[in-house]
PDB file of N, CA and C in Angstrom:
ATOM      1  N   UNK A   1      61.198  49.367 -33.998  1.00  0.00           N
ATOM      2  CA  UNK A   1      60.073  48.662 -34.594  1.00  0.00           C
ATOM      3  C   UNK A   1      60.642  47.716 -35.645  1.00  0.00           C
ATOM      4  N   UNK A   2      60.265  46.453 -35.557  1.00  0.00           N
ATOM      5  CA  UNK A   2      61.066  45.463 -36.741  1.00  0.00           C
ATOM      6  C   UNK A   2      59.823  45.263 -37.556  1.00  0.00           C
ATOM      7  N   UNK A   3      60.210  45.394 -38.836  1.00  0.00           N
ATOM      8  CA  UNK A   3      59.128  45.458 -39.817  1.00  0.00           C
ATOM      9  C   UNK A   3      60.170  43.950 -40.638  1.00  0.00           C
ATOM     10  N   UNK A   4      61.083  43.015 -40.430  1.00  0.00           N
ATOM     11  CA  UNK A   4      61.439  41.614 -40.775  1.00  0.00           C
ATOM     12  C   UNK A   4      62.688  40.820 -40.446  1.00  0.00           C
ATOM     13  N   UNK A   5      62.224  39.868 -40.804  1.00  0.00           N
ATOM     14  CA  UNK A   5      63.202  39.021 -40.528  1.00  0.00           C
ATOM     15  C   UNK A   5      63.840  37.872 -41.144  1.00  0.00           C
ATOM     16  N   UNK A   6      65.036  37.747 -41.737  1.00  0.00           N
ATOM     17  CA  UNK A   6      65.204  37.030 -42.541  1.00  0.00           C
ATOM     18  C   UNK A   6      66.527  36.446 -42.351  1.00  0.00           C
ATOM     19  N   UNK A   7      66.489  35.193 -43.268  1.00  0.00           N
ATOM     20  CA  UNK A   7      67.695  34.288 -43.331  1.00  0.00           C
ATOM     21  C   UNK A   7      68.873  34.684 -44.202  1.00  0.00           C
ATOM     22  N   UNK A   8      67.948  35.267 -45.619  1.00  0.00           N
ATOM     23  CA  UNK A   8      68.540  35.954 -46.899  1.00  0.00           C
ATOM     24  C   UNK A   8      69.266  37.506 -46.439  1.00  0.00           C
ATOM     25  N   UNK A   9      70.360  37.213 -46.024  1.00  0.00           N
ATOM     26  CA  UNK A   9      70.140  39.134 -46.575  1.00  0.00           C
ATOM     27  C   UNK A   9      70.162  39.574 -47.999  1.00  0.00           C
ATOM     28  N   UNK A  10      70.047  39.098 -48.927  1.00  0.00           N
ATOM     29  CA  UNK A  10      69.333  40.011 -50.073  1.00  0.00           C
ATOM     30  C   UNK A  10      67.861  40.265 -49.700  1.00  0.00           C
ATOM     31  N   UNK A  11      67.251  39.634 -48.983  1.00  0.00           N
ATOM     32  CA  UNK A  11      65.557  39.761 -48.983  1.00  0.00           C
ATOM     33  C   UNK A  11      65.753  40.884 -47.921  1.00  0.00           C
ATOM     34  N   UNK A  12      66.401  40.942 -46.939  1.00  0.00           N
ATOM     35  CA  UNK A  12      66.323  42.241 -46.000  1.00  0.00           C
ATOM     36  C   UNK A  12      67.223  43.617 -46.380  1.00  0.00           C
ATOM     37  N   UNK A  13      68.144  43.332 -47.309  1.00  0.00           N
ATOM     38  CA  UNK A  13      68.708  44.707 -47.950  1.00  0.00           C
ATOM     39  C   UNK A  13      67.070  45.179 -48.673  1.00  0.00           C
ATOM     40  N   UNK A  14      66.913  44.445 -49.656  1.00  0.00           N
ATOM     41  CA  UNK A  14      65.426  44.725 -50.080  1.00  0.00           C
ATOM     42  C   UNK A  14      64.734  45.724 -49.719  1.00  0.00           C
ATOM     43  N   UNK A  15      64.370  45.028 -48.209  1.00  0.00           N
ATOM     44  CA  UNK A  15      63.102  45.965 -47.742  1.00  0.00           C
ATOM     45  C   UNK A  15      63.709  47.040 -47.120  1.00  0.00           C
ATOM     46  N   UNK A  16      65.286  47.256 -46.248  1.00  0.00           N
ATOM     47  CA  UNK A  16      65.735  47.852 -45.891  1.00  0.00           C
ATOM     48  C   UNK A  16      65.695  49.224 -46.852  1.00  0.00           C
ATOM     49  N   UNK A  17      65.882  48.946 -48.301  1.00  0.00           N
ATOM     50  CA  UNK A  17      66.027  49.940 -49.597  1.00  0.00           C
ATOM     51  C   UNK A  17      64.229  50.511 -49.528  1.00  0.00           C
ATOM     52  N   UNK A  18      63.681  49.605 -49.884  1.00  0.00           N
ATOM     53  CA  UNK A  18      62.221  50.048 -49.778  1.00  0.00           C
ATOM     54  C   UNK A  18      61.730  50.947 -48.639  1.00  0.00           C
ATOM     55  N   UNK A  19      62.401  50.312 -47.793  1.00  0.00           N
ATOM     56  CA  UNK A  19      61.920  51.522 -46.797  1.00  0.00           C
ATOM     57  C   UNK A  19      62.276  52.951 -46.121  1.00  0.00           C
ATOM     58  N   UNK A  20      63.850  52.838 -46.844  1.00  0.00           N
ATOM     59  CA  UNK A  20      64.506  54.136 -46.778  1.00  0.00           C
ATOM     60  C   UNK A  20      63.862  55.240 -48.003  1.00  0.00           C
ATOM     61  N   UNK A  21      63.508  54.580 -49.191  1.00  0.00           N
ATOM     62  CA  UNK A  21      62.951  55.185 -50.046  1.00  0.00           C
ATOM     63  C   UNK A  21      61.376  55.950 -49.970  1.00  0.00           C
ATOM     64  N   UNK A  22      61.117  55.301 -48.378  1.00  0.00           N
ATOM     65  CA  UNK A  22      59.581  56.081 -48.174  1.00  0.00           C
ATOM     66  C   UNK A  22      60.142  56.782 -46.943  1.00  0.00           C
ATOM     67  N   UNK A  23      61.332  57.328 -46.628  1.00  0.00           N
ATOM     68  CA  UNK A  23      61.887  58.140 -45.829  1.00  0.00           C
ATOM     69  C   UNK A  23      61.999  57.444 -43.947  1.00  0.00           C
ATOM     70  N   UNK A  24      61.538  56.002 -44.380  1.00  0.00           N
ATOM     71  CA  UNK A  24      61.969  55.276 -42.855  1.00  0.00           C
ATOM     72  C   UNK A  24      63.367  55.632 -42.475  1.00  0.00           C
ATOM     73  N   UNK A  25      63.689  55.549 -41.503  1.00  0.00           N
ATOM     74  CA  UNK A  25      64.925  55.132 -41.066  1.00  0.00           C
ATOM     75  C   UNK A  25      65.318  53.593 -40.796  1.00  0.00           C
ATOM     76  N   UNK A  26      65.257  53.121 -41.797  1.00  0.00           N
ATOM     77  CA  UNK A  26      65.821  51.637 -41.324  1.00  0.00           C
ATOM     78  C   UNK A  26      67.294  50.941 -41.555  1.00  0.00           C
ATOM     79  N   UNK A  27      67.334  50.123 -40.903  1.00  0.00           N
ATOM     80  CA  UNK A  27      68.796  49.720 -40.500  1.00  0.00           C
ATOM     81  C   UNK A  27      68.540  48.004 -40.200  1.00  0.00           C
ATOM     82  N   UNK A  28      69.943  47.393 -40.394  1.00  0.00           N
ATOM     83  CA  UNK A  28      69.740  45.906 -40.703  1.00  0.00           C
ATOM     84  C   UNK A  28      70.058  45.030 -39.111  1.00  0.00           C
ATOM     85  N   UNK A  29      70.120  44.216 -38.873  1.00  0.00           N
ATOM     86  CA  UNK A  29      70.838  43.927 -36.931  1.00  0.00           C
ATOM     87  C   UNK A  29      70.725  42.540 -37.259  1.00  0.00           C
ATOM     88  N   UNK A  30      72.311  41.702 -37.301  1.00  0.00           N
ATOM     89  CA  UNK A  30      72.188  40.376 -37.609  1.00  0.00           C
ATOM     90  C   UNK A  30      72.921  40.131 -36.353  1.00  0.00           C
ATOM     91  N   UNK A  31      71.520  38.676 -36.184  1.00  0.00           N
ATOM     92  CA  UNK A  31      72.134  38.141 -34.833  1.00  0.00           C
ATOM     93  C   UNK A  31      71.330  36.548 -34.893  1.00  0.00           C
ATOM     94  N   UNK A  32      72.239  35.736 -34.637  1.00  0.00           N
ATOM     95  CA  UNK A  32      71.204  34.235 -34.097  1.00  0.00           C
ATOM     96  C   UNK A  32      70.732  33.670 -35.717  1.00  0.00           C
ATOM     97  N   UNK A  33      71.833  34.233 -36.711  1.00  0.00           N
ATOM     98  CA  UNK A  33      71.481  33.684 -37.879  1.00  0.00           C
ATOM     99  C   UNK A  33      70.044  34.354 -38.850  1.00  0.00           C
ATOM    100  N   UNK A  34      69.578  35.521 -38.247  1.00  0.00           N
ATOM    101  CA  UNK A  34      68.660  36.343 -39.026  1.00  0.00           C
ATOM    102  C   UNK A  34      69.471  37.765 -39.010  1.00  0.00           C
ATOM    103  N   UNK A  35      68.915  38.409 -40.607  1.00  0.00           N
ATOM    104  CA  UNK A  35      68.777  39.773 -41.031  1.00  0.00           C
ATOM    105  C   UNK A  35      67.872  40.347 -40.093  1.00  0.00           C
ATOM    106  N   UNK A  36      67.862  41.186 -39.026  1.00  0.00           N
ATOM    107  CA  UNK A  36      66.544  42.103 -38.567  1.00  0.00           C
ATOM    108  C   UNK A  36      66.354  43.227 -39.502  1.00  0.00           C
ATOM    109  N   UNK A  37      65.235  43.495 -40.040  1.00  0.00           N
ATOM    110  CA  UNK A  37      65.335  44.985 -40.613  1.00  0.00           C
ATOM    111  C   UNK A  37      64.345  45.703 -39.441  1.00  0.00           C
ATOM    112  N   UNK A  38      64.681  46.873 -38.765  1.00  0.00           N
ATOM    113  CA  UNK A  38      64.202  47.657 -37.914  1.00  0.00           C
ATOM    114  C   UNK A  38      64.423  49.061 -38.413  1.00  0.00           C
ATOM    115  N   UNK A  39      63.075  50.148 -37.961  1.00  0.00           N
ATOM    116  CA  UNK A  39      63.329  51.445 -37.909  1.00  0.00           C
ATOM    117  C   UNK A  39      63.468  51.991 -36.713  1.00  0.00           C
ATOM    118  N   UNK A  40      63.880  52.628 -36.446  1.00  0.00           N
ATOM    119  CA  UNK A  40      63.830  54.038 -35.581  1.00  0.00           C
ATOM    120  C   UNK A  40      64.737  53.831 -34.639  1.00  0.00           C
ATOM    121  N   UNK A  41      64.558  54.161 -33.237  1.00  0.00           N
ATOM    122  CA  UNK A  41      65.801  54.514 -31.928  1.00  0.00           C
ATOM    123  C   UNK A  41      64.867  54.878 -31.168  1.00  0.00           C
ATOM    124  N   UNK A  42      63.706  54.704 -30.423  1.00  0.00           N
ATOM    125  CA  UNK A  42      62.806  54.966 -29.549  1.00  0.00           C
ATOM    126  C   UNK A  42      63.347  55.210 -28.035  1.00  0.00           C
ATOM    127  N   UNK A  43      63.153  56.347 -27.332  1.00  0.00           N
ATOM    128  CA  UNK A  43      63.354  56.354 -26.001  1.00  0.00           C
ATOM    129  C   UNK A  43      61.801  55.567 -25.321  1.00  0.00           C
ATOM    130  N   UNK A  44      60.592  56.111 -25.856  1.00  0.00           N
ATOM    131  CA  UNK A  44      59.296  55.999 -24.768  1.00  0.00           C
ATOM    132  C   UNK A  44      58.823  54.891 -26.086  1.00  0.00           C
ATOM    133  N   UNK A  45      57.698  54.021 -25.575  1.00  0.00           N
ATOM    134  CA  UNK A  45      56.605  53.017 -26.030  1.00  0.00           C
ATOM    135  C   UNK A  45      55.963  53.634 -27.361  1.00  0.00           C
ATOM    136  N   UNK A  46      55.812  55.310 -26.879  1.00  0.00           N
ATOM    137  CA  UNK A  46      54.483  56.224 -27.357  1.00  0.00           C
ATOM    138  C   UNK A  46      54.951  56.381 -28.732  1.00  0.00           C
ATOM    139  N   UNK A  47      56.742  56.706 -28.908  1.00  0.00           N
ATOM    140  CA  UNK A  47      57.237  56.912 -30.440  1.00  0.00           C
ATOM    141  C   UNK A  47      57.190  56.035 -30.828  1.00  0.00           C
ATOM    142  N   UNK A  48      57.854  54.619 -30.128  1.00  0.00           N
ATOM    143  CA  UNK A  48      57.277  53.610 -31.089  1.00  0.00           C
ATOM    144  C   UNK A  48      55.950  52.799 -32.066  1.00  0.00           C
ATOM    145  N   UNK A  49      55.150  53.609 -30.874  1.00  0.00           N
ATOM    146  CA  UNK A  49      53.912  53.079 -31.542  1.00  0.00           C
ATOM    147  C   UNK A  49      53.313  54.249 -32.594  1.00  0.00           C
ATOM    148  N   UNK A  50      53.559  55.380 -32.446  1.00  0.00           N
ATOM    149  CA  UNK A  50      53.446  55.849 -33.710  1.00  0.00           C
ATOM    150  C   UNK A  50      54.066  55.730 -34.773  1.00  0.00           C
ATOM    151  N   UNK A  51      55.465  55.509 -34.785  1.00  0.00           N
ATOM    152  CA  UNK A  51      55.773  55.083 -36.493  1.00  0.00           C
ATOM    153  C   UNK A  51      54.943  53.469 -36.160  1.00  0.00           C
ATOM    154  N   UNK A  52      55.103  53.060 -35.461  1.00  0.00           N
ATOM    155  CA  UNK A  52      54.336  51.280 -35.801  1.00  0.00           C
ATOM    156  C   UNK A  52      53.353  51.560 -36.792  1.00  0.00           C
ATOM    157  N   UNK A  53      52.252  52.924 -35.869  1.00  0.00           N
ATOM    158  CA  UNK A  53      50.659  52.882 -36.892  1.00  0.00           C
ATOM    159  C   UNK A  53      51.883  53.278 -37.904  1.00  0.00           C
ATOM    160  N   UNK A  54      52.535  54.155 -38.377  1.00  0.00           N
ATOM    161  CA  UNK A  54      51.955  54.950 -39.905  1.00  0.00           C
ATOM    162  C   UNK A  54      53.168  53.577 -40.741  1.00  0.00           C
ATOM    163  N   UNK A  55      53.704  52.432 -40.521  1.00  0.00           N
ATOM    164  CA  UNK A  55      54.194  51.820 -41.055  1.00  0.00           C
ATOM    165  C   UNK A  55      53.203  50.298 -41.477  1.00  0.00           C
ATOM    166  N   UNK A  56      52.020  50.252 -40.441  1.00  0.00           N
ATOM    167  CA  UNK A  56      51.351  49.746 -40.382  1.00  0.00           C
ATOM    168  C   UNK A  56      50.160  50.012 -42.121  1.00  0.00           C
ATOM    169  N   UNK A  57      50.115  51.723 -41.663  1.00  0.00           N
ATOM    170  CA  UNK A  57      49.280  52.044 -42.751  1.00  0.00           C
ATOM    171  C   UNK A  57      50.100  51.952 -44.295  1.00  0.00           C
ATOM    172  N   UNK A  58      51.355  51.853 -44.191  1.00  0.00           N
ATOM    173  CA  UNK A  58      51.925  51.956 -45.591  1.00  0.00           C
ATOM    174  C   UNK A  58      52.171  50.394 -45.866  1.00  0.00           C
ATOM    175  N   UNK A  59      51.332  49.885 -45.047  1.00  0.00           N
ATOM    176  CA  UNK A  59      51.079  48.256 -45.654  1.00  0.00           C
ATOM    177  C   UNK A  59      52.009  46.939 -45.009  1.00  0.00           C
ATOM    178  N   UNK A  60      53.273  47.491 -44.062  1.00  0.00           N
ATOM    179  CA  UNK A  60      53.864  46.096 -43.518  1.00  0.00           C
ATOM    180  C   UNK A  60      53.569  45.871 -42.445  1.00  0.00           C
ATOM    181  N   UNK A  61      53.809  44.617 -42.100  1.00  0.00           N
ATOM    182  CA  UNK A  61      53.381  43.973 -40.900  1.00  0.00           C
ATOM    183  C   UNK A  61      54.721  44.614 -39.709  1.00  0.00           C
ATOM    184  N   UNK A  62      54.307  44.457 -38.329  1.00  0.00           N
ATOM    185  CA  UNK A  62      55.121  44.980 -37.700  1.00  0.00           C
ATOM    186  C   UNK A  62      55.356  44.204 -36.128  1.00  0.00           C
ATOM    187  N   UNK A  63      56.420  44.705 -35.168  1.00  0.00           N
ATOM    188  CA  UNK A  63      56.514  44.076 -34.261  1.00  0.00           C
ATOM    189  C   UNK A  63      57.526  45.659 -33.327  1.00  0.00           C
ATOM    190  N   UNK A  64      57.199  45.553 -32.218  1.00  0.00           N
ATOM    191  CA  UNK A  64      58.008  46.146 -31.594  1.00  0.00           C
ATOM    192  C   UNK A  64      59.020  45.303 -30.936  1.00  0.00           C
ATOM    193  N   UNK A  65      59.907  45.958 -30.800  1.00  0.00           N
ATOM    194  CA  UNK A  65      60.776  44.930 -29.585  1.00  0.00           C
ATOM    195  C   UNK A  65      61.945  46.046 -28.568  1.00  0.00           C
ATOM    196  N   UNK A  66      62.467  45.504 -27.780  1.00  0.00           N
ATOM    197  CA  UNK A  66      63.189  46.136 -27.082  1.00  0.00           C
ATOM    198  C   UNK A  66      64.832  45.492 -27.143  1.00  0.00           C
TER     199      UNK A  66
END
């Protein structure tokens, strides 16, 4: 689940910190000149879309991807 994307990596260490601090698992993936910040390691759709909602509910915008 990518919760951003950025040019800065100070702006994606950021949220990367913010979101380890609410017990996400997130991790950074630079490629094509952006910071990705993403959580999790999903095998099925179904895990992803549950952390999506409860990351959804703790207020960031979100995207799945494969």
């Amino acid at each position: 689940v990518q919760v951003g994307a950025f040019r800065n990596e100070n702006y994606a260490r950021n949220l990367q910190e913010e979101l380890m601090e609410m017990n996400f698992p997130a991790r950074i993936e630079m490629g094509d000149g952006y910071y990705r910040v993403r959580v999790g390691n999903f095998t099925t759709i179904d895990e992803a879309s549950n952390l999506e909602r409860r990351l959804k509910r703790a207020g960031y915008q979100t995207i799945i991807v494969t």
